[in-house]
N, C-alpha and C. Protein backbone atom coordinates (compact mmCIF):
# COMPACT_ATOMS: atom_id res chain seq x y z
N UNK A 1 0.71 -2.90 -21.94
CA UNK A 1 0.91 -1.81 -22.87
C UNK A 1 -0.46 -1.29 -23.32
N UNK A 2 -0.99 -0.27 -23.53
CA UNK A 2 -1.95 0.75 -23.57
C UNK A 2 -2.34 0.53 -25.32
N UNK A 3 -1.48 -0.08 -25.91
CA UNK A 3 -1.79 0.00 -27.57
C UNK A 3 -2.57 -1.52 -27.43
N UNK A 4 -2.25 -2.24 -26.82
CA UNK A 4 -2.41 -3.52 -27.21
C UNK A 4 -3.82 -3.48 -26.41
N UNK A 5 -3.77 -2.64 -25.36
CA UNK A 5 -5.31 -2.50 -24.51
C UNK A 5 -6.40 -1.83 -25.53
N UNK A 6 -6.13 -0.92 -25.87
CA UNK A 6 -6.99 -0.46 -27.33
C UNK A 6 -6.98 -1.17 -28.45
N UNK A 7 -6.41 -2.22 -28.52
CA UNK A 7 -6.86 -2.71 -29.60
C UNK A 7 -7.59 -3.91 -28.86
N UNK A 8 -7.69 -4.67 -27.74
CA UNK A 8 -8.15 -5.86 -27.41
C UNK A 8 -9.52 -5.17 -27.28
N UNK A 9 -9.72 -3.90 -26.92
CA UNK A 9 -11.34 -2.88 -26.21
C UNK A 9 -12.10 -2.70 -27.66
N UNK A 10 -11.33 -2.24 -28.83
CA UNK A 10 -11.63 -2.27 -30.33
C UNK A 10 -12.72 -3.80 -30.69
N UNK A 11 -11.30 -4.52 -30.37
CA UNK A 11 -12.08 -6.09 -30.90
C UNK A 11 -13.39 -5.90 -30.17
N UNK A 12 -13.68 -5.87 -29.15
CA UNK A 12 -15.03 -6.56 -28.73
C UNK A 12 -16.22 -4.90 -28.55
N UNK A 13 -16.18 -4.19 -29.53
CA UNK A 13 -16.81 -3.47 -30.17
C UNK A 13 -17.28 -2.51 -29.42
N UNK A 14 -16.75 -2.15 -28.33
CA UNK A 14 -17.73 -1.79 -27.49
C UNK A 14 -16.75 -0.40 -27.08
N UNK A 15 -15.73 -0.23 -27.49
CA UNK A 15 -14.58 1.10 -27.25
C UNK A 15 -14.98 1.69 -25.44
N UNK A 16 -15.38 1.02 -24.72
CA UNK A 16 -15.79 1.19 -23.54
C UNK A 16 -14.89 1.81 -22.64
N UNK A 17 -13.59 1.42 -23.08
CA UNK A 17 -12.25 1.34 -22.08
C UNK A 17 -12.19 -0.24 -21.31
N UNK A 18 -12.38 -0.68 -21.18
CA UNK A 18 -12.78 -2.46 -20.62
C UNK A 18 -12.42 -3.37 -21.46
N UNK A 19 -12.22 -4.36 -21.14
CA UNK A 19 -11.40 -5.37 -22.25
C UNK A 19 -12.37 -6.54 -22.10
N UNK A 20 -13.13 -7.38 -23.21
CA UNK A 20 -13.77 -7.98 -22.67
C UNK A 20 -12.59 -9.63 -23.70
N UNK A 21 -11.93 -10.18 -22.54
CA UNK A 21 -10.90 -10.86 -22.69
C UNK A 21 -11.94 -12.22 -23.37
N UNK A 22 -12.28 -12.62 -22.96
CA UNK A 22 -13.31 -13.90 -24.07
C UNK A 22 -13.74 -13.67 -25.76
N UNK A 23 -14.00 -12.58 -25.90
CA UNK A 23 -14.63 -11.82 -26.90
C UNK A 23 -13.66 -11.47 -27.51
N UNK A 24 -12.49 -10.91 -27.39
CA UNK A 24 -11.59 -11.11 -27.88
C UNK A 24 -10.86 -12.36 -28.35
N UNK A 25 -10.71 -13.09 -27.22
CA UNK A 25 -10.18 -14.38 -27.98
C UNK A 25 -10.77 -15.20 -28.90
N UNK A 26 -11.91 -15.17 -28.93
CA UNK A 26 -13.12 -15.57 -29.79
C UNK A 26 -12.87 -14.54 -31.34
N UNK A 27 -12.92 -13.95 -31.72
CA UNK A 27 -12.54 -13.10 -32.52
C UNK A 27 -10.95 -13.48 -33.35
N UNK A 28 -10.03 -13.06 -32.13
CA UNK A 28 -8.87 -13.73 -32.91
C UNK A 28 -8.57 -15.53 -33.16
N UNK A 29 -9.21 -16.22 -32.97
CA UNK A 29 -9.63 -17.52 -33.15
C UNK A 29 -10.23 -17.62 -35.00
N UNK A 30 -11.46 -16.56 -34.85
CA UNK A 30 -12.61 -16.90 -35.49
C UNK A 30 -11.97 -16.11 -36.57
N UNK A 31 -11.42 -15.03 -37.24
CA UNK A 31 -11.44 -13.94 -37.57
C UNK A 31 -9.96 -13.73 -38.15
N UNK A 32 -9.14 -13.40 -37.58
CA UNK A 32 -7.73 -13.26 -37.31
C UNK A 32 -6.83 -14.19 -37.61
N UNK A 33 -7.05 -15.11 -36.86
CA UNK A 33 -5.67 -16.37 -36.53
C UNK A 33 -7.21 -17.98 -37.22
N UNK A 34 -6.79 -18.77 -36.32
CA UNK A 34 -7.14 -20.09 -36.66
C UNK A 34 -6.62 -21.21 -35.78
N UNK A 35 -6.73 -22.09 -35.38
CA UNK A 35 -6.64 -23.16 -34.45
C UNK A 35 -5.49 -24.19 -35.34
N UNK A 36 -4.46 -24.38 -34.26
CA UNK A 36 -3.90 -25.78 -34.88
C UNK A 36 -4.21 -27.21 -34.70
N UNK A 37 -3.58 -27.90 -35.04
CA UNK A 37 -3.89 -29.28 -34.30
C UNK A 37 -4.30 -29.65 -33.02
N UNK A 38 -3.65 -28.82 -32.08
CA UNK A 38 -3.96 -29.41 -31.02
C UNK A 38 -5.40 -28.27 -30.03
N UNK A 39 -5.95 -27.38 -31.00
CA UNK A 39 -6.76 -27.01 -30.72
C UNK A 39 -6.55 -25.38 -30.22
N UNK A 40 -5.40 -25.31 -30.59
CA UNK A 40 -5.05 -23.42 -30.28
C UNK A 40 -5.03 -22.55 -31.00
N UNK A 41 -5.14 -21.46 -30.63
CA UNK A 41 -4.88 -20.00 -31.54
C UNK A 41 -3.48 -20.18 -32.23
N UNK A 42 -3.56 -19.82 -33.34
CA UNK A 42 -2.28 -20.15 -34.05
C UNK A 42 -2.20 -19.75 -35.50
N UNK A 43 -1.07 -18.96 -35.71
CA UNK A 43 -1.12 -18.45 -37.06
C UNK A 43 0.48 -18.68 -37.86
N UNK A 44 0.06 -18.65 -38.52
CA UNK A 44 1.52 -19.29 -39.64
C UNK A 44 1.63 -18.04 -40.81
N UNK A 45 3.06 -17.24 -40.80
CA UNK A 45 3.20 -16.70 -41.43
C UNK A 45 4.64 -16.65 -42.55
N UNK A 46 4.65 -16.95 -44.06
CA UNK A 46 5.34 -16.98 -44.21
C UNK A 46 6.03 -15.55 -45.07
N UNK A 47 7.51 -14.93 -44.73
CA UNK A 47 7.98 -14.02 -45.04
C UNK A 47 8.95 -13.89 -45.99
N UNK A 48 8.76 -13.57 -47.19
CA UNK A 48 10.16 -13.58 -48.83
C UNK A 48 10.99 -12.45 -47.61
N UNK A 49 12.37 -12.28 -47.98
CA UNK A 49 13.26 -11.95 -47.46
C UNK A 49 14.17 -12.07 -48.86
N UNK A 50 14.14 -11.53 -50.10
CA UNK A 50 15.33 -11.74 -50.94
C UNK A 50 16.65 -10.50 -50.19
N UNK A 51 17.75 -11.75 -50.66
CA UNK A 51 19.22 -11.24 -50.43
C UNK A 51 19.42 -11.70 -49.00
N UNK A 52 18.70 -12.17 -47.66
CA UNK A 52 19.31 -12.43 -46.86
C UNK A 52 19.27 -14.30 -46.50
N UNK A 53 20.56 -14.23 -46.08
CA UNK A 53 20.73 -15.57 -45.98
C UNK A 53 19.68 -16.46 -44.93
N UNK A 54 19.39 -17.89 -44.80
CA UNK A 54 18.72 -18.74 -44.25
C UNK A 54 19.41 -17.98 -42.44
N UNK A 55 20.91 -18.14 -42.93
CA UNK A 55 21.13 -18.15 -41.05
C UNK A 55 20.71 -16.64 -40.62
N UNK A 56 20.54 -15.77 -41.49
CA UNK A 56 20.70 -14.29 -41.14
C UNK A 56 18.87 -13.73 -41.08
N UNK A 57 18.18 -14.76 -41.81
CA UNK A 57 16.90 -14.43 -41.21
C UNK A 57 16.06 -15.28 -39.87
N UNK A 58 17.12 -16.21 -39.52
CA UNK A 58 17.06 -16.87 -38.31
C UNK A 58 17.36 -16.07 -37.30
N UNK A 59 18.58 -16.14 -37.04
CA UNK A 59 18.98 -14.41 -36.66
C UNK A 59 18.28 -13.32 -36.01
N UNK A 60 17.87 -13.04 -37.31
CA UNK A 60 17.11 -11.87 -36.76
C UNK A 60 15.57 -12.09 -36.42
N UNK A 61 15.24 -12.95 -36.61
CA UNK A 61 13.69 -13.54 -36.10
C UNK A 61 13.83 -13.86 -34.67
N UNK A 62 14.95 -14.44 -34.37
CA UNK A 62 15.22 -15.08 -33.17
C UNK A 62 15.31 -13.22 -32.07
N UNK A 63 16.21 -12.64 -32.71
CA UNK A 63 15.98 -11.72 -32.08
C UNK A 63 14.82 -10.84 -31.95
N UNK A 64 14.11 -10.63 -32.60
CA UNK A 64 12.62 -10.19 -32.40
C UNK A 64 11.94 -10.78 -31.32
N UNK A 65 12.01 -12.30 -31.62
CA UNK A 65 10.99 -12.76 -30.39
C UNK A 65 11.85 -12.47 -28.88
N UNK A 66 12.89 -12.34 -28.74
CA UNK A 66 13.73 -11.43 -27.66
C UNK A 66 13.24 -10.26 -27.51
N UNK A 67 12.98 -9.39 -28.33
CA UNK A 67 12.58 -8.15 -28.24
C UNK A 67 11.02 -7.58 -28.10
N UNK A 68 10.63 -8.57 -28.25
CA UNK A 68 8.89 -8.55 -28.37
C UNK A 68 8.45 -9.09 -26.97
N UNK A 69 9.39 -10.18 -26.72
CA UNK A 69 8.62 -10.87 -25.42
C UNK A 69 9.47 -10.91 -24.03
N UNK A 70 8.63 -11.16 -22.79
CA UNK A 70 9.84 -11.27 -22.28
C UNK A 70 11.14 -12.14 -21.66
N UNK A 71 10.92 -12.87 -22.40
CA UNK A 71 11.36 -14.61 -22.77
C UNK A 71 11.06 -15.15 -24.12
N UNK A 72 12.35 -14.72 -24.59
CA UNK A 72 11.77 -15.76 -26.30
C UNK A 72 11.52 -17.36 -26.21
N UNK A 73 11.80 -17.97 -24.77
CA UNK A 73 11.89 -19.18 -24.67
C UNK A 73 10.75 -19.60 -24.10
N UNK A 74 9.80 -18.82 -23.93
CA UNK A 74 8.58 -18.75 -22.94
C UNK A 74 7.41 -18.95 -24.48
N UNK A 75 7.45 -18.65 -25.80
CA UNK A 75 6.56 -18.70 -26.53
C UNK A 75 7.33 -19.76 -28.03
N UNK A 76 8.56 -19.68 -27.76
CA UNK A 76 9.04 -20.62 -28.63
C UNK A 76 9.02 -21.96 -28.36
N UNK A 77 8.30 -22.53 -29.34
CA UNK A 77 8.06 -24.15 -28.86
C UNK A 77 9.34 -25.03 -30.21
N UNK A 78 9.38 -24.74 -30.67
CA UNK A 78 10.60 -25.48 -31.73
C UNK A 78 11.58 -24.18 -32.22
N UNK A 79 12.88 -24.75 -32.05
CA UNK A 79 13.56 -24.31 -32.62
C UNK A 79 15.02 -24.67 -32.99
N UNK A 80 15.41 -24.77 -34.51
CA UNK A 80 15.79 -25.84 -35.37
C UNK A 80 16.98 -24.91 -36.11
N UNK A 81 18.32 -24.25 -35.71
CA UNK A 81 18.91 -23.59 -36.55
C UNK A 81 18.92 -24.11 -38.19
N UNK A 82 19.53 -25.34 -37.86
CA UNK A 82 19.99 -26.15 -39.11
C UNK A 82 19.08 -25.98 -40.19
N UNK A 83 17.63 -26.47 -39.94
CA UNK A 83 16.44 -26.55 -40.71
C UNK A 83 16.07 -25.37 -41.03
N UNK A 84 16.41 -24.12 -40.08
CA UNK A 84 15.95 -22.38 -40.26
C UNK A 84 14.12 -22.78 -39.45
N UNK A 85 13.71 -23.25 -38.76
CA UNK A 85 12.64 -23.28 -38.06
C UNK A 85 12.21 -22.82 -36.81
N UNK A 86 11.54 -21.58 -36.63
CA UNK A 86 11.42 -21.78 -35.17
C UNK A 86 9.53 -22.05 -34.89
């Protein structure tokens, strides 16, 4: 996608048209996101949602990462209806 290419060409400062893919990841590491335990890019976000229920913002999260990716099962590493976790 062409948005996500302008913004990776943005990060590494250089608006060149070229993506400089290291420099970027370095950035969203350093900058952006943050490393988890086991040493990865990784960001934790938490979202208030008043009025909708635990299962109904499961739900619809679950469907986003359907809609965002092309395999929600390809970037989801836990997922816990009961608990509301993914």
């Amino acid at each position: 996608d062409n948005t996500y290419r302008y913004i990776l060409d943005r990060l590494d400062g250089r608006l060149d048209g070229k993506v400089d893919y290291i420099n970027a990841a370095c950035i969203f590491r350093d900058e952006l996101f943050g490393l988890d335990r086991n040493g990865n890019i990784s960001r934790v976000t938490v979202i208030e949602c008043p009025g909708l229920s635990k299962e109904q913002i499961y739900i619809q999260a679950n469907a986003w990462f359907v809609d965002s990716f092309n395999s929600g099962k390809s970037v989801i590493q836990l997922n816990e209806k009961e608990e509301g976790v993914i």
